[in-house]
N, C-alpha and C. Protein backbone atom coordinates (compact mmCIF):
# COMPACT_ATOMS: atom_id res chain seq x y z
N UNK A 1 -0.60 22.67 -28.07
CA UNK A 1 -1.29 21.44 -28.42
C UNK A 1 -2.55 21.34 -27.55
N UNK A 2 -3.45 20.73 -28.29
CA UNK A 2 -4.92 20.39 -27.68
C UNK A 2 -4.82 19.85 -26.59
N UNK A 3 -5.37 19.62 -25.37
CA UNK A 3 -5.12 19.03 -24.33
C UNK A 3 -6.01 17.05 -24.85
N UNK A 4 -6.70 17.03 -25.54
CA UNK A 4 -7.12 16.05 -25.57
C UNK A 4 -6.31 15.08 -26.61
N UNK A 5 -5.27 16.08 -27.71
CA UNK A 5 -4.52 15.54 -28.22
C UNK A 5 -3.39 15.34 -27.96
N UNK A 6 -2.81 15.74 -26.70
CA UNK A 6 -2.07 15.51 -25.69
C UNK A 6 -1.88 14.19 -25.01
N UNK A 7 -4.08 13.58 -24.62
CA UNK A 7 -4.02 12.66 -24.13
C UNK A 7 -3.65 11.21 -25.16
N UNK A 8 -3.81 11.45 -26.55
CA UNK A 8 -3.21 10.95 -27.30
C UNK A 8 -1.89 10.69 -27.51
N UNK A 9 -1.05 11.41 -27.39
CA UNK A 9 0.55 11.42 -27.56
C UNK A 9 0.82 10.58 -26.10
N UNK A 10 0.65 11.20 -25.28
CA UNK A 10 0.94 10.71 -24.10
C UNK A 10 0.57 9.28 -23.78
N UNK A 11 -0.70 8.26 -24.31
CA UNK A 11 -1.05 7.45 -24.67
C UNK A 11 -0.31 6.79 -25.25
N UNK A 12 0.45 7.06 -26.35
CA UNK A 12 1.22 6.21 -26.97
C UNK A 12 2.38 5.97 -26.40
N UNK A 13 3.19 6.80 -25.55
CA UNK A 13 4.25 6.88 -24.69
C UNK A 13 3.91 6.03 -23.63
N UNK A 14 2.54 6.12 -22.55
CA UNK A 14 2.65 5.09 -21.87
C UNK A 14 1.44 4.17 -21.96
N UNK A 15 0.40 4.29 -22.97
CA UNK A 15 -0.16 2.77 -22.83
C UNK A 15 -1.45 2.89 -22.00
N UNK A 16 -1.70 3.86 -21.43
CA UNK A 16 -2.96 3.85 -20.09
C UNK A 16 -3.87 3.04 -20.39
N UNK A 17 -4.55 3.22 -21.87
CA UNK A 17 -6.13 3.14 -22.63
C UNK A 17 -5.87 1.92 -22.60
N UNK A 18 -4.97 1.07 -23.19
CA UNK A 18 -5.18 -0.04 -23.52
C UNK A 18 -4.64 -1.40 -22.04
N UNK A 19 -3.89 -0.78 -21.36
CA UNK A 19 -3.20 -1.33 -19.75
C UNK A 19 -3.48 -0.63 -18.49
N UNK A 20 -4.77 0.03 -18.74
CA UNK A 20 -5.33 0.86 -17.34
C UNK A 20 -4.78 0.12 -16.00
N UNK A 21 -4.40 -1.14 -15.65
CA UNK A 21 -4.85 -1.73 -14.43
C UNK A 21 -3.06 -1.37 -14.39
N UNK A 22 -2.42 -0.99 -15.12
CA UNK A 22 -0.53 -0.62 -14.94
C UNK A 22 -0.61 0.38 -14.01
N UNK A 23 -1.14 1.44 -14.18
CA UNK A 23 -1.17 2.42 -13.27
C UNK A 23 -2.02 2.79 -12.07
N UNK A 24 -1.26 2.63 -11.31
CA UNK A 24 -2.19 3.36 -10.60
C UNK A 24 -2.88 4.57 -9.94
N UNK A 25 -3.49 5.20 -9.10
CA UNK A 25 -4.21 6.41 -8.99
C UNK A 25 -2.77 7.89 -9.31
N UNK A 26 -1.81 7.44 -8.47
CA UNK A 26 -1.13 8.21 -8.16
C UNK A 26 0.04 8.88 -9.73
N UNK A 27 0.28 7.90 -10.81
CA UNK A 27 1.17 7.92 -11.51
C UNK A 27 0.43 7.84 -12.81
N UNK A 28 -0.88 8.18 -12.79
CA UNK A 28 -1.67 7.61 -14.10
C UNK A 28 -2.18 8.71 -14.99
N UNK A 29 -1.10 8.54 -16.15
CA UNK A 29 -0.89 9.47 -16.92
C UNK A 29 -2.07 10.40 -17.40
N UNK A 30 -2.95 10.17 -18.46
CA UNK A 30 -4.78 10.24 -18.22
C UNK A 30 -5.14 11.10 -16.79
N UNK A 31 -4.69 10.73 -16.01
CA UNK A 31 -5.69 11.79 -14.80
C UNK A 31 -4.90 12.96 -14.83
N UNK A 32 -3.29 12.96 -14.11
CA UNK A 32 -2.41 13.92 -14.54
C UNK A 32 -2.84 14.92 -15.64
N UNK A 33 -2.89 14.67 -16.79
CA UNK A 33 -3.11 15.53 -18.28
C UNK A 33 -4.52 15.98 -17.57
N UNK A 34 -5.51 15.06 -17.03
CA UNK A 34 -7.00 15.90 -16.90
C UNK A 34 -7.28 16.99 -16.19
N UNK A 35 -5.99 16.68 -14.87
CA UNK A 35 -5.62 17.74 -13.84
C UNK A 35 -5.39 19.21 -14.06
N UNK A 36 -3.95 18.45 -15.01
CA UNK A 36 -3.55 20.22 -15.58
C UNK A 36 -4.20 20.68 -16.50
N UNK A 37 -5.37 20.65 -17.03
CA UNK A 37 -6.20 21.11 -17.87
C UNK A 37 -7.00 22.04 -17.04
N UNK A 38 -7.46 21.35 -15.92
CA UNK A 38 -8.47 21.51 -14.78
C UNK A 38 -8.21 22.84 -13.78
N UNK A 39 -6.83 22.93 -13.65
CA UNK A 39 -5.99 23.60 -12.91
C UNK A 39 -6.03 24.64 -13.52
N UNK A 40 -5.74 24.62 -14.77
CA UNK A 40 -4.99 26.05 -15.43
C UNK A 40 -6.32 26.32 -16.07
N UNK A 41 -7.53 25.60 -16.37
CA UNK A 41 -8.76 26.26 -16.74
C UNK A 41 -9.98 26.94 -15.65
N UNK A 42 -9.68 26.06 -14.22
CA UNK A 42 -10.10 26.72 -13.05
C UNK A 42 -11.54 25.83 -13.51
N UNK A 43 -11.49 24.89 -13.69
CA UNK A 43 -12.77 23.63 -14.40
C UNK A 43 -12.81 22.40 -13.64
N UNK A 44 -13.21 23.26 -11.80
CA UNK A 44 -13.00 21.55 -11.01
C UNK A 44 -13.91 20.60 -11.81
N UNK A 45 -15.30 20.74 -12.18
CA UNK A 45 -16.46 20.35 -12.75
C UNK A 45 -15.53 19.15 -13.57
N UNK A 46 -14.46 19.28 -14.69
CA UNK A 46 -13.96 18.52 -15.36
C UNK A 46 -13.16 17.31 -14.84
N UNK A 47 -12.81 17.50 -13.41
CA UNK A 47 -11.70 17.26 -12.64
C UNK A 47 -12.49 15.89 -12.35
N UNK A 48 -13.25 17.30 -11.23
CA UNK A 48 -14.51 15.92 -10.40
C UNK A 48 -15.45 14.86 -11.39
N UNK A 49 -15.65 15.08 -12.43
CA UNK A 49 -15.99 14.09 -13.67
C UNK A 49 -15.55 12.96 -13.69
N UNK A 50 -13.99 13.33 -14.07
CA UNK A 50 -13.39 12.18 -14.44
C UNK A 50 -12.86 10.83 -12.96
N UNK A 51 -12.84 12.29 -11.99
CA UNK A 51 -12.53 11.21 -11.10
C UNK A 51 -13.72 10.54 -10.64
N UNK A 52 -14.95 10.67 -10.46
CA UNK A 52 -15.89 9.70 -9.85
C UNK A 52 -16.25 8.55 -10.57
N UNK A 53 -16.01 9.21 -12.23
CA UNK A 53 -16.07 8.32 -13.28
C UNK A 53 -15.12 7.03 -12.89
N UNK A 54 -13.12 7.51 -13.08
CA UNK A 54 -12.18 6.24 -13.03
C UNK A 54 -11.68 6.11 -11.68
N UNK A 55 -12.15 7.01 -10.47
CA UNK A 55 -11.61 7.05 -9.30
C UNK A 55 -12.32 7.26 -8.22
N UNK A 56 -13.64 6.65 -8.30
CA UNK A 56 -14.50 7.30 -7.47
C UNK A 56 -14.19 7.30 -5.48
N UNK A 57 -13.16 6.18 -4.98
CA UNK A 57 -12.80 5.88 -4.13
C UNK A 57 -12.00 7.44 -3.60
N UNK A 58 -10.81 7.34 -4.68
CA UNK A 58 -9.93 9.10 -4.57
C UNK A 58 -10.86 10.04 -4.55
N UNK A 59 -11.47 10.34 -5.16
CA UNK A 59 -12.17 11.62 -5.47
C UNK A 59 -12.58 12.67 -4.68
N UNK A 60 -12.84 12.23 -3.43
CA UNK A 60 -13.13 13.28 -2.40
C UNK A 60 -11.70 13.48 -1.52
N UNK A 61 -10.89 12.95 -1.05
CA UNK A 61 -9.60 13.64 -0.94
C UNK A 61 -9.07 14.15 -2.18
N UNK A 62 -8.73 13.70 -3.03
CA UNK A 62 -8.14 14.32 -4.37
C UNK A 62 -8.96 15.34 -4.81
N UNK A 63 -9.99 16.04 -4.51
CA UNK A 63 -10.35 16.76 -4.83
C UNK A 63 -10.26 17.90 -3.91
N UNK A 64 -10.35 17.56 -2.29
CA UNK A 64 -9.59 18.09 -1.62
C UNK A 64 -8.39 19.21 -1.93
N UNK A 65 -7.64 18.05 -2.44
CA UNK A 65 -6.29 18.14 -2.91
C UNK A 65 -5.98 19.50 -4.49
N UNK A 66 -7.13 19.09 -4.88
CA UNK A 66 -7.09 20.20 -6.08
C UNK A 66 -7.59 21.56 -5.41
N UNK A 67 -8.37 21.60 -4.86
CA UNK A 67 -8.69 23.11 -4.52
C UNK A 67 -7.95 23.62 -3.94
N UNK A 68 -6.71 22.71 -3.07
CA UNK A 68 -5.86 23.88 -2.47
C UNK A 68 -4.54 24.20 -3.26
N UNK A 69 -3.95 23.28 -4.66
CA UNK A 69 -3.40 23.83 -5.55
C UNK A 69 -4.24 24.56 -6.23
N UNK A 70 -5.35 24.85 -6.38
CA UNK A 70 -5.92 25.92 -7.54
C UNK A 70 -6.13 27.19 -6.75
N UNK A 71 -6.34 27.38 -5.37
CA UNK A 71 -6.12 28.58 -4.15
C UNK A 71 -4.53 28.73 -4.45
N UNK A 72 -3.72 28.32 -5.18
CA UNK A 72 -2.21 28.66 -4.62
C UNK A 72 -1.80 28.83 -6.26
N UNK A 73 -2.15 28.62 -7.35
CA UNK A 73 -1.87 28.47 -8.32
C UNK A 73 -1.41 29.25 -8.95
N UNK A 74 -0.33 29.97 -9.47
CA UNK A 74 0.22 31.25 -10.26
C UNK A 74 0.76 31.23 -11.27
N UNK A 75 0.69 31.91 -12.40
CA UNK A 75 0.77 32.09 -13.15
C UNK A 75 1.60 33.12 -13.31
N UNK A 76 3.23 33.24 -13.88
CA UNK A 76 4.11 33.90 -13.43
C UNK A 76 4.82 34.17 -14.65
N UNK A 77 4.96 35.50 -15.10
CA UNK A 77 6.06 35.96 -16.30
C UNK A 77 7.57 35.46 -15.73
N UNK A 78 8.33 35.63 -16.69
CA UNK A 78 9.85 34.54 -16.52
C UNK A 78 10.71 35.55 -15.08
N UNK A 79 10.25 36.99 -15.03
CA UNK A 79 10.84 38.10 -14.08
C UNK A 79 9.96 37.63 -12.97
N UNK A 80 8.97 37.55 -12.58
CA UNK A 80 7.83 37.25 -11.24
C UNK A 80 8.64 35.63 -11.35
N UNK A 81 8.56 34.89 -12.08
CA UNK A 81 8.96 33.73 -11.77
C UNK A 81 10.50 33.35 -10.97
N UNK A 82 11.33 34.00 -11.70
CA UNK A 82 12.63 33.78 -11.02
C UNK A 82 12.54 34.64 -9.71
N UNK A 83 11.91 35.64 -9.45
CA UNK A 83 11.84 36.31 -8.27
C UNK A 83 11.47 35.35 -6.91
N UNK A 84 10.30 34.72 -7.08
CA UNK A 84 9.46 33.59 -6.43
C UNK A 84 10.59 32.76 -5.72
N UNK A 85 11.28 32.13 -6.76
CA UNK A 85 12.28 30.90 -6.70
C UNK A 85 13.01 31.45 -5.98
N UNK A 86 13.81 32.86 -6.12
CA UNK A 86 14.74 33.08 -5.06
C UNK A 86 14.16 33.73 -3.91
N UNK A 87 13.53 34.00 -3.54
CA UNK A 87 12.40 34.60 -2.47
C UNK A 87 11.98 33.20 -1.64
N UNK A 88 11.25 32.64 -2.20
CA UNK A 88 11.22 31.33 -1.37
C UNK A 88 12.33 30.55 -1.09
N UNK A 89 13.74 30.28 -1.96
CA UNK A 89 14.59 29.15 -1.67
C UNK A 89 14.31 28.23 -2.58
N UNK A 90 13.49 27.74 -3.75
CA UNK A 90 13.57 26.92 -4.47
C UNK A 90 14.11 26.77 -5.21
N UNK A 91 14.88 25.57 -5.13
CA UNK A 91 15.68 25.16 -5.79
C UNK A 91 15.66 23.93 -6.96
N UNK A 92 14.56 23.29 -6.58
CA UNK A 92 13.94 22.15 -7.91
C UNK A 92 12.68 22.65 -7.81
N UNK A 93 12.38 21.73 -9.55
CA UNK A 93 10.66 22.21 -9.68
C UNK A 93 10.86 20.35 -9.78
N UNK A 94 9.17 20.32 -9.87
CA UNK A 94 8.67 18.97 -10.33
C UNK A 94 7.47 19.33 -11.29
N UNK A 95 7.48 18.94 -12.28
CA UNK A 95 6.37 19.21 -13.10
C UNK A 95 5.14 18.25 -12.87
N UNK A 96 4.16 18.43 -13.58
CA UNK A 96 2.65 17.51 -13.65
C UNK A 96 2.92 16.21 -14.79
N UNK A 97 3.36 17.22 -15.84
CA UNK A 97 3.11 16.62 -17.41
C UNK A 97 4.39 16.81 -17.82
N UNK A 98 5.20 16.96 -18.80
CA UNK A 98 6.42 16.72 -19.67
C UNK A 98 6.34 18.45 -19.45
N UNK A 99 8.22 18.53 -18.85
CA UNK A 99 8.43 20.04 -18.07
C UNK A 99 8.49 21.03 -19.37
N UNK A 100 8.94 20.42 -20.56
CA UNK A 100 9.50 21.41 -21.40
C UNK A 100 7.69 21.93 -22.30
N UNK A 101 6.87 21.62 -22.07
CA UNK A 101 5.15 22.17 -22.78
C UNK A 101 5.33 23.22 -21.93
N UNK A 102 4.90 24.24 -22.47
CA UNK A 102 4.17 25.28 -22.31
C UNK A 102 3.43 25.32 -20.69
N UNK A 103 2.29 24.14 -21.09
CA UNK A 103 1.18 24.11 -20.42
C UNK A 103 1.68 23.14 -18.82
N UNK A 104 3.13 22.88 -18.78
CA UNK A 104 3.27 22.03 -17.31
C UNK A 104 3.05 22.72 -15.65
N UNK A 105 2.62 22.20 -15.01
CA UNK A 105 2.20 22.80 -14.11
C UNK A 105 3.89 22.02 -12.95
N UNK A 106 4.41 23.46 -12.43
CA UNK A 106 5.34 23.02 -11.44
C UNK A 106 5.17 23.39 -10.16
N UNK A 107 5.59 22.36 -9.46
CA UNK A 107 5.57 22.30 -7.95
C UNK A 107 6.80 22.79 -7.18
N UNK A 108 6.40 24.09 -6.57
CA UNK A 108 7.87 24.22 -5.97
C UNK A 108 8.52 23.73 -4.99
N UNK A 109 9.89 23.67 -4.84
CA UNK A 109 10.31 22.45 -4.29
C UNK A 109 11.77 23.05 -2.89
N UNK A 110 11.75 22.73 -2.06
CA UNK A 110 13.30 23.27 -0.98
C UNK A 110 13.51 21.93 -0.87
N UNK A 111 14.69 21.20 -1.42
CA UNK A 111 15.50 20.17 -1.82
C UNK A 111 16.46 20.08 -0.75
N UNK A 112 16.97 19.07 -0.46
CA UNK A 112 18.52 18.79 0.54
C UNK A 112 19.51 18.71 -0.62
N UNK A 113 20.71 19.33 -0.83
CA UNK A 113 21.19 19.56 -1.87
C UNK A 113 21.82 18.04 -2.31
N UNK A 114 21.77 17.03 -1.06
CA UNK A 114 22.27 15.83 -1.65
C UNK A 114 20.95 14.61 -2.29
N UNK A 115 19.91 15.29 -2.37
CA UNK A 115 19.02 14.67 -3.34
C UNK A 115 18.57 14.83 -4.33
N UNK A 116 19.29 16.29 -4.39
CA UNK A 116 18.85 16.71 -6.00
C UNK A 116 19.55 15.97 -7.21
N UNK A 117 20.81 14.98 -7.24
CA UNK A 117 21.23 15.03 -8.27
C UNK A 117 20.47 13.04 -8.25
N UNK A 118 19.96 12.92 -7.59
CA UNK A 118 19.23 11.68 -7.38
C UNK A 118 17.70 12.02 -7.81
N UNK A 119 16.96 12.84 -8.11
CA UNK A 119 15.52 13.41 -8.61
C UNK A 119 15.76 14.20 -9.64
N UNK A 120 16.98 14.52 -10.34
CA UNK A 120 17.19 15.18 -11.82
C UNK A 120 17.87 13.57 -12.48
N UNK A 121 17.95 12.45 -12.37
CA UNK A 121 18.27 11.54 -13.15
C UNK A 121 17.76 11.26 -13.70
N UNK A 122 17.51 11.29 -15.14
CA UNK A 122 16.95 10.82 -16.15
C UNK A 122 16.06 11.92 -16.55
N UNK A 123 15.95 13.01 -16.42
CA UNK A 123 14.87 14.40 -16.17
C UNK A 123 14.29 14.37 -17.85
N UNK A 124 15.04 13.82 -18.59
CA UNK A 124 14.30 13.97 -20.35
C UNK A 124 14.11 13.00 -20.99
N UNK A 125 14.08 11.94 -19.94
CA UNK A 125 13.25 10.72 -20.67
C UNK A 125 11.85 10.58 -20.43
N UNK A 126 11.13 11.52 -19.60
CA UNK A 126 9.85 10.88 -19.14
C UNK A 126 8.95 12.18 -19.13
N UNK A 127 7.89 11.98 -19.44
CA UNK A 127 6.97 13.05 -19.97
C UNK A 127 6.26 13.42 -18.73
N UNK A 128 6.34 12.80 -17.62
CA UNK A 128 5.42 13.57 -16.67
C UNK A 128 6.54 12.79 -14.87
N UNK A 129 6.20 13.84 -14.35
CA UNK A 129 6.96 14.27 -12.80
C UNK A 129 8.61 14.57 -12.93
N UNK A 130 9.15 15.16 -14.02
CA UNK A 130 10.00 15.68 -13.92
C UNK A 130 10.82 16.45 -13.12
N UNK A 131 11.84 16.36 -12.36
CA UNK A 131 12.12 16.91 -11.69
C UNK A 131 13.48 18.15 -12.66
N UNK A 132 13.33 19.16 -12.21
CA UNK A 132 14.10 20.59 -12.96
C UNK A 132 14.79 21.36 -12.41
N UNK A 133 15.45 21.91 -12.66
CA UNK A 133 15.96 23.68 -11.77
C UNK A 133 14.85 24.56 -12.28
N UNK A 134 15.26 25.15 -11.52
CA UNK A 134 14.38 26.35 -11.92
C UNK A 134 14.68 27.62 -13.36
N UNK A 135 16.00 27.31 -13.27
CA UNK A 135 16.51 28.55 -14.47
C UNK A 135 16.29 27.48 -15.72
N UNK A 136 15.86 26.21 -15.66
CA UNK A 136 15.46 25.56 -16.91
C UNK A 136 13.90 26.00 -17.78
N UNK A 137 12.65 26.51 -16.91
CA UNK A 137 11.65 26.87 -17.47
C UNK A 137 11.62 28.38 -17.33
N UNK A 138 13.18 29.18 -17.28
CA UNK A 138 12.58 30.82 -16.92
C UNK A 138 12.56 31.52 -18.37
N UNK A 139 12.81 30.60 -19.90
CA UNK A 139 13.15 31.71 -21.24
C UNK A 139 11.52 31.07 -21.40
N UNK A 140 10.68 30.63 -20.74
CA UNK A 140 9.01 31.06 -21.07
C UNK A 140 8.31 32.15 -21.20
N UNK A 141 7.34 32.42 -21.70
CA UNK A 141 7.04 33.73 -21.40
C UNK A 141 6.13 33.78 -19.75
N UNK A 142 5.58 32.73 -19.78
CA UNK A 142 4.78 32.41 -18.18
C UNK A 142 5.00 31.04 -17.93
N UNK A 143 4.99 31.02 -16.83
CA UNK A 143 5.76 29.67 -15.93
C UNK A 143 4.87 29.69 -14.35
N UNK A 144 3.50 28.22 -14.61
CA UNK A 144 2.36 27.78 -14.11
C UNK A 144 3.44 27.56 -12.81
N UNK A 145 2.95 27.85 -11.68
CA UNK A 145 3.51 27.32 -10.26
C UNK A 145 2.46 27.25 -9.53
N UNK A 146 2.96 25.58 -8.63
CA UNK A 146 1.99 25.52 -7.43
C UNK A 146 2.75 25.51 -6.09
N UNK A 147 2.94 26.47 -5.13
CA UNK A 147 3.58 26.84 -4.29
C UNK A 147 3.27 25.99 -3.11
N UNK A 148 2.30 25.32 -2.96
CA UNK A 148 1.67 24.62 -1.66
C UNK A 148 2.61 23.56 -1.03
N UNK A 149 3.64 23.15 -1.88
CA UNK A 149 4.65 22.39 -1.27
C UNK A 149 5.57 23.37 0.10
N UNK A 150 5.60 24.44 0.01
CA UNK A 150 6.42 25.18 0.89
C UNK A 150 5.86 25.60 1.96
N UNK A 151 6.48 25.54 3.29
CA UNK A 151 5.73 25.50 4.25
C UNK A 151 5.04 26.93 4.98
N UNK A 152 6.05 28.09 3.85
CA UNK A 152 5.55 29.42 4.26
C UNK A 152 4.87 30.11 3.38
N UNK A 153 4.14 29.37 2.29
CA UNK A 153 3.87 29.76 1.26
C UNK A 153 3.32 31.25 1.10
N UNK A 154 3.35 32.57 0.66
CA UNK A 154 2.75 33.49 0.37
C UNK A 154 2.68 33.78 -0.83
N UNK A 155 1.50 34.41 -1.62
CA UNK A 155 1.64 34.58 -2.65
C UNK A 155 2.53 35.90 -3.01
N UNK A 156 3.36 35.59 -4.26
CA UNK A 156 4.09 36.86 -4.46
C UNK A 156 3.50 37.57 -5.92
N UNK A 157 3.21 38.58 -5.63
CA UNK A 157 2.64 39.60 -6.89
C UNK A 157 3.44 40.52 -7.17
């Protein structure tokens, strides 16, 4: 799906366009979708747009913030992917956007095993920050990871 017809669907699910002042910087569906577009097209230009445009306050940390997920960003067949996960210890993902697209960008995650079943509650009602296992996105053919959550991060090739 189109990413801009994305921001449509997703729109109707939560409302942004028409209740902007509901969300705020951190949870606001619209920037999220602009992100992972941004991310996986390597298009800060699009990024930094929108944020000076609806965020001009964020924009220079959050942009910060994007260049060092797009330095860490991988792009991983379902074999490199499950390798990663057990190589690092991850044990939850968190997605950007709704985990089961194609196009979600996940954050890898080393969990305390007694919070995981408290951050997988409700995991398929909500289209964006999903929290997952990992053997849930591995029958992809590539599976987007941003490793920067881990404190030893190396890239694995």
């Amino acid at each position: 799906m189109e990413w801009t017809e994305r921001l449509k669907t997703y729109n109707e699910k939560y409302g942004f366009e028409s209740d902007a002042k509901r969300y705020g910087f951190d949870f606001n569906p619209e920037r999220l979708l602009i992100r992972n577009e941004a991310l996986r097209q390597a298009d800060r230009d699009l990024y930094e747009a929108y944020l000076r445009e609806k965020f001009p306050v964020e924009a220079p940390l959050e942009l910060e913030q994007f260049d060092l997920v797009l330095a860490n960003l991988l792009r991983l067949n379902n074999y490199e992917a499950e390798r990663f996960f057990r190589m690092k210890g991850v044990n939850l993902l968190r997605s950007d956007i709704w985990y089961q697209g194609e196009d979600a960008i996940f954050t890898a995650l080393q969990v305390a095993e007694d919070d995981i079943v408290l951050l997988t509650e409700g995991m398929d009602t909500e289209k964006i920050e999903n929290h997952v296992f990992p053997e849930q996105v591995l029958n992809r053919a590539f599976v987007w990871v941003d490793g920067t959550q881990l404190a030893d991060f190396e890239r694995v090739e």
